[in-house]
C-alpha atoms as a PDB file:
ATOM      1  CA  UNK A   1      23.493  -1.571  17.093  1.00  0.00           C
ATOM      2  CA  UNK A   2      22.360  -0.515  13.499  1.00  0.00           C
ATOM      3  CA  UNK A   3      21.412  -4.173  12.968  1.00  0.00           C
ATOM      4  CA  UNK A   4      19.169  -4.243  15.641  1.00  0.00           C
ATOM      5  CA  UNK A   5      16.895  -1.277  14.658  1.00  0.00           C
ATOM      6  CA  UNK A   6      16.002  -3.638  11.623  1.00  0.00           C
ATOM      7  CA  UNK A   7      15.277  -6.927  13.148  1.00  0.00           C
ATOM      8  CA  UNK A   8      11.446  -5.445  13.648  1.00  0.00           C
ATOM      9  CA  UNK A   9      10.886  -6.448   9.961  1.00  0.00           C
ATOM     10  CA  UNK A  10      11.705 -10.631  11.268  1.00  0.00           C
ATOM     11  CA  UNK A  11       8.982 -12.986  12.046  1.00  0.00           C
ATOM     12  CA  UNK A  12       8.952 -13.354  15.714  1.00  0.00           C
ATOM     13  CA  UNK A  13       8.661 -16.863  16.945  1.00  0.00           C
ATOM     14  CA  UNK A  14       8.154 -18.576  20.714  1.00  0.00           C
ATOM     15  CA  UNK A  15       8.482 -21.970  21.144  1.00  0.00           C
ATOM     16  CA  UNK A  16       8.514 -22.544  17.556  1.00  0.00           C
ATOM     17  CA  UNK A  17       5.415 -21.118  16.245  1.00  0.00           C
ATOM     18  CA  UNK A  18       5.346 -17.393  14.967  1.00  0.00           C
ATOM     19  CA  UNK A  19       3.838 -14.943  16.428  1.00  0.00           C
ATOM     20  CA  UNK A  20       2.063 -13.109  13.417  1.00  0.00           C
ATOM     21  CA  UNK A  21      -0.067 -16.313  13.217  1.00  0.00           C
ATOM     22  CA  UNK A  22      -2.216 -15.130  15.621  1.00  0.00           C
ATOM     23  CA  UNK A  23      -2.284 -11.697  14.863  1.00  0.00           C
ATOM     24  CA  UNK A  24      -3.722 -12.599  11.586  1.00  0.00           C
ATOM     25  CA  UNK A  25      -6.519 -13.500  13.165  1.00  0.00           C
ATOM     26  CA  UNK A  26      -7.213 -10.275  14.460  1.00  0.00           C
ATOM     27  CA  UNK A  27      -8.543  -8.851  11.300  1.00  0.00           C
ATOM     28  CA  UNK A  28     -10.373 -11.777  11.053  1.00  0.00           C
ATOM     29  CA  UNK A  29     -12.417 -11.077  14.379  1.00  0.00           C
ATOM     30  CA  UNK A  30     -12.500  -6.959  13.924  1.00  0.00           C
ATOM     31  CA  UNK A  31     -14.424  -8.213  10.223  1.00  0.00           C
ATOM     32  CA  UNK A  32     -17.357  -9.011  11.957  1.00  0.00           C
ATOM     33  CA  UNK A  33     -20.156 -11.278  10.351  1.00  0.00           C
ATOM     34  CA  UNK A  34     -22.680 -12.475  10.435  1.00  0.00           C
ATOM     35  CA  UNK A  35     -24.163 -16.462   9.747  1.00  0.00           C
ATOM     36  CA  UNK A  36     -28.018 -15.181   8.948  1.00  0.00           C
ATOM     37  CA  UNK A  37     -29.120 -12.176   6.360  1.00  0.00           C
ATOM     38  CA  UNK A  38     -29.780  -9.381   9.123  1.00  0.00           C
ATOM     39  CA  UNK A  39     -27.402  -6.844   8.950  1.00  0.00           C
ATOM     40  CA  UNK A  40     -26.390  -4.566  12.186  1.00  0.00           C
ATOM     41  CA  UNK A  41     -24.386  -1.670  13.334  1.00  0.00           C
ATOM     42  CA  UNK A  42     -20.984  -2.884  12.172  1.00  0.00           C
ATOM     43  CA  UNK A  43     -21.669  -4.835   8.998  1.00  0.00           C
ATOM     44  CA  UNK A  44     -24.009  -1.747   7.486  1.00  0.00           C
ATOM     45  CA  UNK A  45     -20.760   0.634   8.713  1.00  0.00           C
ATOM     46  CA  UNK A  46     -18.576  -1.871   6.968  1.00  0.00           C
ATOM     47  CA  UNK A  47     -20.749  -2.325   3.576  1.00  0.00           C
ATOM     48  CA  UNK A  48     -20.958   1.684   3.809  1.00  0.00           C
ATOM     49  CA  UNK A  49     -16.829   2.216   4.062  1.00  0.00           C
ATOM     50  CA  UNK A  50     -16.515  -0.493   0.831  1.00  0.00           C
ATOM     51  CA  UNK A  51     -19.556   1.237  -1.047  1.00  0.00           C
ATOM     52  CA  UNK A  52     -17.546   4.731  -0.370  1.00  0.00           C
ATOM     53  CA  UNK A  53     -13.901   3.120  -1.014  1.00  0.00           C
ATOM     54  CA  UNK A  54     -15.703   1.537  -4.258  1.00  0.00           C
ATOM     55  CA  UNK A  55     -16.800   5.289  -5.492  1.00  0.00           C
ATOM     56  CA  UNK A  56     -13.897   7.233  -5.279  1.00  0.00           C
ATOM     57  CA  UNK A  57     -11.207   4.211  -6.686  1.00  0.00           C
ATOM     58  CA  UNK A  58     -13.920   4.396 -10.023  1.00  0.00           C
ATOM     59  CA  UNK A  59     -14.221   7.892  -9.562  1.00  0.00           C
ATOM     60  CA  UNK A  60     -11.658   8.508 -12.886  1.00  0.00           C
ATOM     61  CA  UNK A  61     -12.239   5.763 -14.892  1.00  0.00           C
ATOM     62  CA  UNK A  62     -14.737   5.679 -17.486  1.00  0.00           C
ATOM     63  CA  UNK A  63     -17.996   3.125 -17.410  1.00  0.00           C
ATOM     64  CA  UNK A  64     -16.080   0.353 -19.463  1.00  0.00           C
ATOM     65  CA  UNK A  65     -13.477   0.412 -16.638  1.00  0.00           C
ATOM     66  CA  UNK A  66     -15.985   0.242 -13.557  1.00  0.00           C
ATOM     67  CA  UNK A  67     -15.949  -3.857 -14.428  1.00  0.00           C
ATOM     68  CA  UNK A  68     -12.846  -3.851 -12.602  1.00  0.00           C
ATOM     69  CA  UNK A  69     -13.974  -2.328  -9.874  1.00  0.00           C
ATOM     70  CA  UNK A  70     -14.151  -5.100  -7.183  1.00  0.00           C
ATOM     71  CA  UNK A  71     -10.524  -6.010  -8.100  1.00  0.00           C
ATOM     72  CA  UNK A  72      -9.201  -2.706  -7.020  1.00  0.00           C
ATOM     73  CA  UNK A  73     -11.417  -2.654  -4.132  1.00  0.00           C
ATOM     74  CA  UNK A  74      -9.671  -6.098  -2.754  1.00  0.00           C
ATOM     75  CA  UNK A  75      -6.279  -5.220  -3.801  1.00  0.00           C
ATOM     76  CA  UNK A  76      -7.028  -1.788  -1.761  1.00  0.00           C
ATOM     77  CA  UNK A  77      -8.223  -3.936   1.666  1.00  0.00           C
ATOM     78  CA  UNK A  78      -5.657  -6.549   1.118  1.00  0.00           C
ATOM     79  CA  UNK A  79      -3.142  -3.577   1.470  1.00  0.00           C
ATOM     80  CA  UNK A  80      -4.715  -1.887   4.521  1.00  0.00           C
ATOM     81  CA  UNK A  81      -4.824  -4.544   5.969  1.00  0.00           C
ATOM     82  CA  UNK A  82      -0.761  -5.722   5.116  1.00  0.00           C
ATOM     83  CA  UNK A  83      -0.162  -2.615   6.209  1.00  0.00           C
ATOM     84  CA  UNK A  84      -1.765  -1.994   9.600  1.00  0.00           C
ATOM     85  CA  UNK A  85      -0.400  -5.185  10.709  1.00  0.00           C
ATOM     86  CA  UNK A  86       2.644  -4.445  11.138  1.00  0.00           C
ATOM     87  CA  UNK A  87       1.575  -1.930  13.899  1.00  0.00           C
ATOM     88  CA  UNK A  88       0.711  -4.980  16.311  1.00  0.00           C
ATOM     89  CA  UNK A  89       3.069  -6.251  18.836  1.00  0.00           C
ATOM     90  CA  UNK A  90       5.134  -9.223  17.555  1.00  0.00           C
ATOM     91  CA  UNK A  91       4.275  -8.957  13.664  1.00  0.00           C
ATOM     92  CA  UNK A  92       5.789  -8.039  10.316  1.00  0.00           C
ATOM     93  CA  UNK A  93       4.324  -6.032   7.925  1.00  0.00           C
ATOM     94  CA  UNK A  94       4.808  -8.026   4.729  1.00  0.00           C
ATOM     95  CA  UNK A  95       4.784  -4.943   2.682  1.00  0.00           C
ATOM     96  CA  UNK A  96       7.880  -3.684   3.724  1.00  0.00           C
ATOM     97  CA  UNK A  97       9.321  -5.750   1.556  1.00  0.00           C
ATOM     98  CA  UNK A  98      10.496  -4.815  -1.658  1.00  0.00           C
ATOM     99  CA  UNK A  99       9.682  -8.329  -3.197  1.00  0.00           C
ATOM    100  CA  UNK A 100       6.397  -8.273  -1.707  1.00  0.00           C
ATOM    101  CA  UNK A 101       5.275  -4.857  -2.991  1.00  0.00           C
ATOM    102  CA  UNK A 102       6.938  -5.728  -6.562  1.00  0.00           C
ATOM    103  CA  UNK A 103       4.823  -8.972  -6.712  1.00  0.00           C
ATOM    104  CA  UNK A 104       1.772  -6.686  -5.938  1.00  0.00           C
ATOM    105  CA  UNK A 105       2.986  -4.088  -8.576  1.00  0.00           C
ATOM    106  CA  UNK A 106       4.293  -5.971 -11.663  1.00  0.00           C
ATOM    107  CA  UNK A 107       1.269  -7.962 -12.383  1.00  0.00           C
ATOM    108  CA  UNK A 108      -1.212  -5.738 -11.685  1.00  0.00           C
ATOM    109  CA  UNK A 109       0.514  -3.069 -13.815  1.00  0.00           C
ATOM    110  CA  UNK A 110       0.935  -5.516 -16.764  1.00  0.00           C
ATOM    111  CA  UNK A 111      -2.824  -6.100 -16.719  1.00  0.00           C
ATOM    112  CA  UNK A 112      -3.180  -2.492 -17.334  1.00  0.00           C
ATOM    113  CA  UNK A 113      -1.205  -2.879 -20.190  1.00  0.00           C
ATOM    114  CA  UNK A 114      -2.340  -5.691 -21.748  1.00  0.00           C
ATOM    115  CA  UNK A 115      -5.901  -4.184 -21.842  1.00  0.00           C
ATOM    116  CA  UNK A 116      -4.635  -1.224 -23.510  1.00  0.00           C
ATOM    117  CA  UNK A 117      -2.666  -3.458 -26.052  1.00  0.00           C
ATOM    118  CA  UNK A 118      -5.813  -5.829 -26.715  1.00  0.00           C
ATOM    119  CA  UNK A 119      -8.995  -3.082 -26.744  1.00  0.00           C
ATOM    120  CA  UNK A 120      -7.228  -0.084 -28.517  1.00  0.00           C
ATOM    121  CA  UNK A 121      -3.441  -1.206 -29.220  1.00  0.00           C
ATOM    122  CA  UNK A 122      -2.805   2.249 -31.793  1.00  0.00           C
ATOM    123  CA  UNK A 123      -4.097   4.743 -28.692  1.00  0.00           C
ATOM    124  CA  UNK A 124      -2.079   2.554 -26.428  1.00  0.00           C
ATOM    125  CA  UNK A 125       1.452   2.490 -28.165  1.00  0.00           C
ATOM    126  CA  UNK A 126       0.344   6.374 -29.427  1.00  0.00           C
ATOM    127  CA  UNK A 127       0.970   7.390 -25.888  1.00  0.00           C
ATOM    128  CA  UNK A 128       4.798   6.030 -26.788  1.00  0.00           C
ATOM    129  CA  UNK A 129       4.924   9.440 -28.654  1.00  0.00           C
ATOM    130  CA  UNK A 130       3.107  12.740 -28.255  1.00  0.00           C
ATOM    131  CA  UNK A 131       1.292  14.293 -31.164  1.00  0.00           C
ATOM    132  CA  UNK A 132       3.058  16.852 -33.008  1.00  0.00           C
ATOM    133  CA  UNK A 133       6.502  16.037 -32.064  1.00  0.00           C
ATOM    134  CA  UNK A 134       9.448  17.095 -34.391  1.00  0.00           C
ATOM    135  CA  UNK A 135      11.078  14.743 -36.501  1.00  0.00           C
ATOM    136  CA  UNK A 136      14.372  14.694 -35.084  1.00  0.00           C
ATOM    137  CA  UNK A 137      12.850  13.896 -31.538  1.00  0.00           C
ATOM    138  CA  UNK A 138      11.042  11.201 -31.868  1.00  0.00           C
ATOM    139  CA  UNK A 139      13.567   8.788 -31.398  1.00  0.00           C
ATOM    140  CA  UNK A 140      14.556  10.665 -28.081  1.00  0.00           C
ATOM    141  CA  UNK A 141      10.970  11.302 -26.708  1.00  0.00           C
ATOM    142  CA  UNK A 142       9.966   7.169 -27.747  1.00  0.00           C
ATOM    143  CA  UNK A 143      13.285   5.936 -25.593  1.00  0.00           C
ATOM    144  CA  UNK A 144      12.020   8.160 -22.438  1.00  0.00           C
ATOM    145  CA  UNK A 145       8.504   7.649 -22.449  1.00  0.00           C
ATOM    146  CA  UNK A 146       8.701   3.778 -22.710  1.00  0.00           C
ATOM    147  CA  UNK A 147      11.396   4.130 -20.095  1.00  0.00           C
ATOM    148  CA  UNK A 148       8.882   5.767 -17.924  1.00  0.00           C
ATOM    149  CA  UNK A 149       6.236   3.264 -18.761  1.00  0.00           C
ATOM    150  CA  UNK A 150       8.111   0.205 -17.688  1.00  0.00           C
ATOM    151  CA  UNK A 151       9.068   2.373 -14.290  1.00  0.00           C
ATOM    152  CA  UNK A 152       6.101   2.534 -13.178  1.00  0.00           C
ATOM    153  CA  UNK A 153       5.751  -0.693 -11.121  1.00  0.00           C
ATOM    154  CA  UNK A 154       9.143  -0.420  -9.744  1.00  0.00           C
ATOM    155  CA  UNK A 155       8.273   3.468  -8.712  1.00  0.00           C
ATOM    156  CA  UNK A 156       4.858   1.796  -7.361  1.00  0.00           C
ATOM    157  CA  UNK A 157       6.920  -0.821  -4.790  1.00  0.00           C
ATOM    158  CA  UNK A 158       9.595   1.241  -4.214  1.00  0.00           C
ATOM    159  CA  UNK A 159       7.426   3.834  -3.245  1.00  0.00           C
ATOM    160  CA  UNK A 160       4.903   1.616  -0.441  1.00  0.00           C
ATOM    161  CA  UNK A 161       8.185   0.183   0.577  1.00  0.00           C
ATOM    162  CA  UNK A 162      10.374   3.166   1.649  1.00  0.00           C
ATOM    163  CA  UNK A 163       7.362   5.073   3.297  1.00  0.00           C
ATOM    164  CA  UNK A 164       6.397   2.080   5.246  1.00  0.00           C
ATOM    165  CA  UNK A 165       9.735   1.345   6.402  1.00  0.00           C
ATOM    166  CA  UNK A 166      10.976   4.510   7.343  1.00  0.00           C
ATOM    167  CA  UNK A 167       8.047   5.196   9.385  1.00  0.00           C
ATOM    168  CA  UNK A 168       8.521   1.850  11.569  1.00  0.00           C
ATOM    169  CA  UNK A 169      12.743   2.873  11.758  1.00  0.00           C
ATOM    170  CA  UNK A 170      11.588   6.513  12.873  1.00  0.00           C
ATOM    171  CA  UNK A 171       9.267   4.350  15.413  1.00  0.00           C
ATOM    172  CA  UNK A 172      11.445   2.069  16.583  1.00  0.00           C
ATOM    173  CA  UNK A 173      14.108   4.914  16.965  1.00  0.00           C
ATOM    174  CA  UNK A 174      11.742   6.485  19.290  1.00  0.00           C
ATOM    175  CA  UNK A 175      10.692   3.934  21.043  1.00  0.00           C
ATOM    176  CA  UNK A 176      14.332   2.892  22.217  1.00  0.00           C
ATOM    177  CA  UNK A 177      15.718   6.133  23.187  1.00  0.00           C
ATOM    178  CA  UNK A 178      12.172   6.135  25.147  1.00  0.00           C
ATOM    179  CA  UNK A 179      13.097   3.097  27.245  1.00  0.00           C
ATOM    180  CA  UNK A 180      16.440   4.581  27.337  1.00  0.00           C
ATOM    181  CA  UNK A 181      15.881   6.895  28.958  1.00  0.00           C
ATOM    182  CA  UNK A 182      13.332   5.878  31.672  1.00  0.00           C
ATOM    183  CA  UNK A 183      15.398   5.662  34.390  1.00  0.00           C
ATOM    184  CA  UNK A 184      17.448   8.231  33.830  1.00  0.00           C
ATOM    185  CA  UNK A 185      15.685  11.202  32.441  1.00  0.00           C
ATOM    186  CA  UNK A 186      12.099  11.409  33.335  1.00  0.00           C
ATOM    187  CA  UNK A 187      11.025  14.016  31.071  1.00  0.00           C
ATOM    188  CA  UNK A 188      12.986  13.436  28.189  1.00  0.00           C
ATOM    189  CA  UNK A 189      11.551  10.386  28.079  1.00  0.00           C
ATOM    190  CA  UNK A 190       7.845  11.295  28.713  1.00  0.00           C
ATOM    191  CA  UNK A 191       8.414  13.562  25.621  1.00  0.00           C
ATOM    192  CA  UNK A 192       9.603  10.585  23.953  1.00  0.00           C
ATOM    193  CA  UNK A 193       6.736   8.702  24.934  1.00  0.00           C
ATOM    194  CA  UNK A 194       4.072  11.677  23.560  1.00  0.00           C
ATOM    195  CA  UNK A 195       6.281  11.893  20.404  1.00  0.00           C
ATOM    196  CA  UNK A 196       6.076   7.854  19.806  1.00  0.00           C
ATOM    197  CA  UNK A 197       1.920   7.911  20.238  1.00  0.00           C
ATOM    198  CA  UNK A 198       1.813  11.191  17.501  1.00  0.00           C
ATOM    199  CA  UNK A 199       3.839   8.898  15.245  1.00  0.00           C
ATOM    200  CA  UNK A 200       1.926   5.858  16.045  1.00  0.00           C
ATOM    201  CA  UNK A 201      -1.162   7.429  14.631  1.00  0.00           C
ATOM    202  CA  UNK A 202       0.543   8.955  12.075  1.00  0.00           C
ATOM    203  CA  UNK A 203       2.181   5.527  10.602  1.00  0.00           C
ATOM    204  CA  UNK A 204      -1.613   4.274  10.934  1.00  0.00           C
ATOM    205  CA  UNK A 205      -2.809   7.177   8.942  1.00  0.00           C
ATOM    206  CA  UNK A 206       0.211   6.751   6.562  1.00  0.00           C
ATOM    207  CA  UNK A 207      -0.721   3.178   5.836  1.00  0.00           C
ATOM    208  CA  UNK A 208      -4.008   3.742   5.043  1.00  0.00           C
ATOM    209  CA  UNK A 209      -3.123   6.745   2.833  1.00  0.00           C
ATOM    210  CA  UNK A 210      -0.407   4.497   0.731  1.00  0.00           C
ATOM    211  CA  UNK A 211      -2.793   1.711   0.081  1.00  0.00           C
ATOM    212  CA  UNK A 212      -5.138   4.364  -1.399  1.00  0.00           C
ATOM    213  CA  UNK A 213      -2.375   5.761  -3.863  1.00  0.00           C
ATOM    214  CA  UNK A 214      -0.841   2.641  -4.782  1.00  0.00           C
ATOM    215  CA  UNK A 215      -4.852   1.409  -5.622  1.00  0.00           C
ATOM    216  CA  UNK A 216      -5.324   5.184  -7.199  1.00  0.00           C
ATOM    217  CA  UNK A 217      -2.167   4.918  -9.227  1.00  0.00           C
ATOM    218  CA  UNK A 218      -3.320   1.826 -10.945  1.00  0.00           C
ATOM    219  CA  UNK A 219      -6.903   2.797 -11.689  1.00  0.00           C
ATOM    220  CA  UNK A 220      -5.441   6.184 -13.517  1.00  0.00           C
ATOM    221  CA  UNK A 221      -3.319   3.621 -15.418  1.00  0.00           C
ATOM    222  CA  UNK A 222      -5.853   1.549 -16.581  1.00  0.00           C
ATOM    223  CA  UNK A 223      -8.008   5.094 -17.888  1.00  0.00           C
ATOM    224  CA  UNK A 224      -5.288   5.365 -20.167  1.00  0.00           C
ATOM    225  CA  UNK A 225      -6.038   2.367 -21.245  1.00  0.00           C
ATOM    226  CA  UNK A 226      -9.698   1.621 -22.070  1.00  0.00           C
END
């Protein structure tokens, strides 16, 4: 029975051909566009979301940082939308895997590095050991802050991964002892049913909110960098 609470995160397929190939297309047709240069209602409320999304993701980093700006800004849609799908009937959200999210994390993460280590490498390995640390120490305090450099892309997957998996457990918890209980009891499972639509929107709103941080994370680690 345990099994079967986790075979949401498999690729449904019918008659061969899976299921999440059409619901990629989804996004696809909710992006609307347009073939000439006039703009309307949706595309000028799109620009205005990526304009506002664009802002606050440069918000902390200085002006020599703000050339990475459109980077972040795709990494951040790529994410909502990886995320969000996976709240469609018959898909798989391809960030609840751990490999998917590391893939995601590890690169990006090293290219935060690397610009630290090729613009100002002596701020970059300074940050290895705070000023004004005792002799004795410094040994101790260079072994745990380089420790917690190299967790941070691990802490960045691991992070996107657990929330977004235990929110789609908790919902598919729900949702059985909802059909569970159908027949049976009435209002238990009306309750159910209320609960599962709050938690709905709430998985929505956390998937949103974790491609933000994971975007956020990396933007405050490329400040200490540049």
């Amino acid at each position: 029975m345990a099994l079967n609470f986790f075979d949401q995160f498999n690729i449904h397929v019918t008659l061969g051909v899976p299921l999440i190939l059409p619901a990629l297309m989804l996004p696809l047709i909710l992006w609307v566009t347009t073939g000439r240069l006039i703009k309307n209602r949706l595309t000028a409320l799109q620009l205005w979301l990526i304009n506002l999304l664009t802002k606050q993701l440069v918000l902390p980093i200085s002006i020599p940082g703000h050339k990475w700006a459109s980077s972040f800004t795709t990494l951040m849609l790529l994410l909502v939308s990886l995320n969000t799908l996976g709240l469609l009937p018959y898909t798989f959200t391809p960030t609840t895997q751990l490999s998917m999210n590391m893939a995601l994390a590890l690169p990006t993460w090293l290219m935060t590095v690397l610009v630290g280590l090729r613009n100002q490498p002596t701020a970059s390995l300074g940050h290895l050991l705070p000023e004004g640390t005792p002799t004795p120490l410094i040994p101790m305090l260079v072994v745990i802050e380089s420790a917690s450099l190299l967790i941070r892309p691990i802490a960045l997957g691991v992070r996107l991964t657990a929330n977004l998996t235990a929110g789609h457990l908790l919902m598919q918890l729900i949702s059985s002892a909802t059909l569970a209980t159908a027949t049976t009891l009435t209002t238990a499972s009306s309750m159910a049913l209320i609960t599962l639509i709050l938690l709905s929107c709430l998985e929505m709103a956390v998937a949103l909110i974790q491609a933000y941080v994971f975007t956020l994370l990396l933007t405050l680690y490329l400040q200490e960098n540049i």
